[in-house]
Protein backbone atom coordinates (compact mmCIF):
# COMPACT_ATOMS: atom_id res chain seq x y z
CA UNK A 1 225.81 75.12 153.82
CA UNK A 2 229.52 76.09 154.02
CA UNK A 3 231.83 74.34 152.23
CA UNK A 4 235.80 74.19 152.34
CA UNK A 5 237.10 74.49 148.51
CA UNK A 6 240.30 72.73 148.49
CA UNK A 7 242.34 70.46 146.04
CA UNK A 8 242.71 66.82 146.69
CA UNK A 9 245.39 65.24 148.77
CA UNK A 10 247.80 62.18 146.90
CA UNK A 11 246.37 60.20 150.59
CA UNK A 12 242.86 60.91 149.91
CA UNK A 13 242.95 58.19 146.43
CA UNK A 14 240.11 56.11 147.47
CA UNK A 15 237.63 59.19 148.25
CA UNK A 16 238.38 60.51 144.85
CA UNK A 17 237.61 57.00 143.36
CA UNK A 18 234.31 56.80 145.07
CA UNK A 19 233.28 60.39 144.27
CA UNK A 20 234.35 60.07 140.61
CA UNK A 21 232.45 56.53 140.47
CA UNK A 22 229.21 58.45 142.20
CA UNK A 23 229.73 61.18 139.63
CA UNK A 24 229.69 58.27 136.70
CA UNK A 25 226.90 56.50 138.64
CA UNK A 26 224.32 59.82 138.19
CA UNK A 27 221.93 60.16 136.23
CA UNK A 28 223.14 62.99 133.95
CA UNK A 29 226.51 61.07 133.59
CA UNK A 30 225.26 60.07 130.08
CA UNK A 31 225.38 64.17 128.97
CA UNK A 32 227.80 65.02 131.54
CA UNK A 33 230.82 62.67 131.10
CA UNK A 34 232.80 60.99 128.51
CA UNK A 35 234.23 58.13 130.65
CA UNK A 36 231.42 55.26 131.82
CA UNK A 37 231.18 53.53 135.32
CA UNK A 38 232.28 50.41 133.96
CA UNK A 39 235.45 52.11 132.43
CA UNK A 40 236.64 54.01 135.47
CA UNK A 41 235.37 51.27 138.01
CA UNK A 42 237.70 49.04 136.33
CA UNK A 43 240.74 51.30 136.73
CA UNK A 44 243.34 49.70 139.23
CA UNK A 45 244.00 51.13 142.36
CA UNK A 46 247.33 53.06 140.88
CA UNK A 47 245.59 55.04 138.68
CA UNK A 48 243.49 56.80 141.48
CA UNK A 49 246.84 57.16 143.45
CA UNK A 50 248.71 58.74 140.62
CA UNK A 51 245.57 61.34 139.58
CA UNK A 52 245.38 62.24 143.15
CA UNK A 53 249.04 62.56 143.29
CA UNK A 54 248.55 64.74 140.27
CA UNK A 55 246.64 67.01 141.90
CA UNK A 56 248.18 67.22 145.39
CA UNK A 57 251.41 68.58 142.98
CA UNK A 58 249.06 71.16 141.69
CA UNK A 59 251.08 71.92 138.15
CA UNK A 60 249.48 70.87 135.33
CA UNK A 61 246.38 69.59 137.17
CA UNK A 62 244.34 70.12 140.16
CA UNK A 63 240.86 68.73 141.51
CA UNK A 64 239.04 70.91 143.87
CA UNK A 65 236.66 69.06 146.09
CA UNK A 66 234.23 71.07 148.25
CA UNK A 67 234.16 69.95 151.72
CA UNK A 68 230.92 70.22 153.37
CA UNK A 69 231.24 70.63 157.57
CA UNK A 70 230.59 67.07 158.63
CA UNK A 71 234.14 66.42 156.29
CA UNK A 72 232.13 64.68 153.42
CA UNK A 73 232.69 65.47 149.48
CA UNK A 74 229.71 67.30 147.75
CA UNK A 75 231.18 67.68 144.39
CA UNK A 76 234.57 67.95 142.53
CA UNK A 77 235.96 70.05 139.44
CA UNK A 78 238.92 69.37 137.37
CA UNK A 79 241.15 72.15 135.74
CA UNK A 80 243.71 71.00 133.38
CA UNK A 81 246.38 73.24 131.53
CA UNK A 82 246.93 72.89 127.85
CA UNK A 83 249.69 74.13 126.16
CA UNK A 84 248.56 72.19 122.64
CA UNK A 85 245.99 74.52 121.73
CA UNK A 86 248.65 77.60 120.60
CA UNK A 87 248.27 79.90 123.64
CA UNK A 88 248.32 78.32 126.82
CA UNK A 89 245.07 77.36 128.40
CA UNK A 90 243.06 75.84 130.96
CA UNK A 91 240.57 73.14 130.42
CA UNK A 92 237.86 72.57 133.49
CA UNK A 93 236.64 68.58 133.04
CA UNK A 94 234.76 66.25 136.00
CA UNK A 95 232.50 68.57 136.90
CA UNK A 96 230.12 66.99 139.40
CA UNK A 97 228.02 68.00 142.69
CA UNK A 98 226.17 65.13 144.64
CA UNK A 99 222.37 65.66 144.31
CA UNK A 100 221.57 66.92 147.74
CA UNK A 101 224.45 69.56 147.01
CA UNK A 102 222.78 70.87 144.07
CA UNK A 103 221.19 73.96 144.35
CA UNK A 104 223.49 74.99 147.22
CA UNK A 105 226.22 77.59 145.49
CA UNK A 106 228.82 74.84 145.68
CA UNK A 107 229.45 74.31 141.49
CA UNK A 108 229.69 78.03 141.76
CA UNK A 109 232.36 77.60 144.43
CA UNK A 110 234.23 74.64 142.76
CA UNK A 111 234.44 76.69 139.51
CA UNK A 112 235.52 79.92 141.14
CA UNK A 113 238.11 78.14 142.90
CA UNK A 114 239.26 76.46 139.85
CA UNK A 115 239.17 80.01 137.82
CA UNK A 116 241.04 81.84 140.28
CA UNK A 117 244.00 79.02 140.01
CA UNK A 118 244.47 79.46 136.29
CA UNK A 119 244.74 83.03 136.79
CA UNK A 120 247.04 82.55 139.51
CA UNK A 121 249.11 80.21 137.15
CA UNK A 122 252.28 82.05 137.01
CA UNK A 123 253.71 79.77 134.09
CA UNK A 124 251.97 79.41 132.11
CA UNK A 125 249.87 82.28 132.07
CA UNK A 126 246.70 81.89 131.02
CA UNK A 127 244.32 84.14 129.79
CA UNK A 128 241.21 81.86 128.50
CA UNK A 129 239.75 78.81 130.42
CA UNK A 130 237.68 76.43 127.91
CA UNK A 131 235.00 73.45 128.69
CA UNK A 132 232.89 71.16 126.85
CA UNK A 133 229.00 71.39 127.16
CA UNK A 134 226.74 68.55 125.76
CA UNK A 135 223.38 70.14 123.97
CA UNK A 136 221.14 68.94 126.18
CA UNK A 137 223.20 69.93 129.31
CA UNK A 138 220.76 73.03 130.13
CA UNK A 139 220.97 72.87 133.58
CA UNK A 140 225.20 73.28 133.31
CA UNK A 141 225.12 75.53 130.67
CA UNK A 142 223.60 77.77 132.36
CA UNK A 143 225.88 77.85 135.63
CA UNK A 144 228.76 78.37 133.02
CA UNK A 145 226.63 81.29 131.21
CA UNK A 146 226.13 82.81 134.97
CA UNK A 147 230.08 82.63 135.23
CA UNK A 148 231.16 84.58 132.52
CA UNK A 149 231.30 81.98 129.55
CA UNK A 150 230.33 82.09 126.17
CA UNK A 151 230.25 79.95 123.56
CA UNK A 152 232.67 79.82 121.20
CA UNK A 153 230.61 78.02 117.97
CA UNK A 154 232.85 75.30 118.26
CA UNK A 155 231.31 71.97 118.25
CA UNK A 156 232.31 68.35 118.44
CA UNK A 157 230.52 65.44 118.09
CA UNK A 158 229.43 63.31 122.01
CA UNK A 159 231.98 60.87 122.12
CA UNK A 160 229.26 57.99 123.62
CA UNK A 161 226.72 58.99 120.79
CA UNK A 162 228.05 60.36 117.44
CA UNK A 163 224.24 62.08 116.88
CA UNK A 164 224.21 64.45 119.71
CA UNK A 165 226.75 67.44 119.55
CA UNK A 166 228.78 69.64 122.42
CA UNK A 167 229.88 73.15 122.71
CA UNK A 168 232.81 74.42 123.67
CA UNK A 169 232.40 77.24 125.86
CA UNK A 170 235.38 79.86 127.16
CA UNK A 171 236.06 82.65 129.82
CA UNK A 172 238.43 84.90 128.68
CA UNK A 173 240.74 87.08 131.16
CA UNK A 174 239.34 89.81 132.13
């Protein structure tokens, strides 16, 4: 499959609703996400405007979608800067691919995509990009292994479930 990598558009709202409610909707949302359906499907309609707005703006924030050829969504990513953490950094969030777009190359696609805009940042410039990776998250940890990221021996306790732990993970510039 080919895919078009591209940000989201501020007119393209309601697709980025219904992917981000299909992401919450999956099966692995419980390891993958800290939002729930319910949360997120009861979000009014400006919210979805404004994060897609966000992202069409492309400063501080930016979801990539890949486009398959028939025009649907397989899967977003987030990337987020943060200038809280000391140096300046990007944080990649939302990570999701449709199931019958796993398997394809497309998370690979999304992240490389996101990757390649926080090194393109020109202010501020980066030079780590950070996630969060739930323990029993395998299957994602190892995509973000395959990328380049390590773990960092940070930890934090799941947000949804105070007994299961995630890792924070980084990719420095190389």
């Amino acid at each position: 499959m080919g895919y078009l990598i591209r940000p989201v558009k501020a007119d393209e709202w309601k697709r980025l609703k219904e992917l981000r409610l299909a992401a919450l909707a999956d099966p692995v949302a419980r390891v993958a996400f800290h939002e729930t359906f319910e949360a997120a499907a009861g979000r009014p309609d400006a919210f979805w405007q404004r994060r897609a707005q966000r992202s069409d703006e492309g400063r501080a924030a930016l979801t990539f979608v890949g486009e398959d050829e028939d025009g649907s969504w397989g899967g977003m990513v987030v990337v987020l800067v943060e200038e809280d953490e000391g140096d300046p950094q990007t944080l990649v969030v939302g990570v999701f691919v449709r199931p019958e777009h796993r398997g394809t190359g497309l998370a690979r696609e999304l992240f490389e995509a996101a990757i390649a805009w926080s090194w393109g940042l020109a202010e501020p410039v980066v030079e780590r990009v950070r996630l969060w990776v739930h323990e029993e998250n395998e299957r994602a940890e190892a995509l973000y292994r395959s990328l380049g990221f390590v773990a960092t021996g940070r930890t934090m306790a799941d947000p949804k479930n105070a007994d299961a732990v995630e890792r924070e993970m980084t990719l420095s510039r190389g």
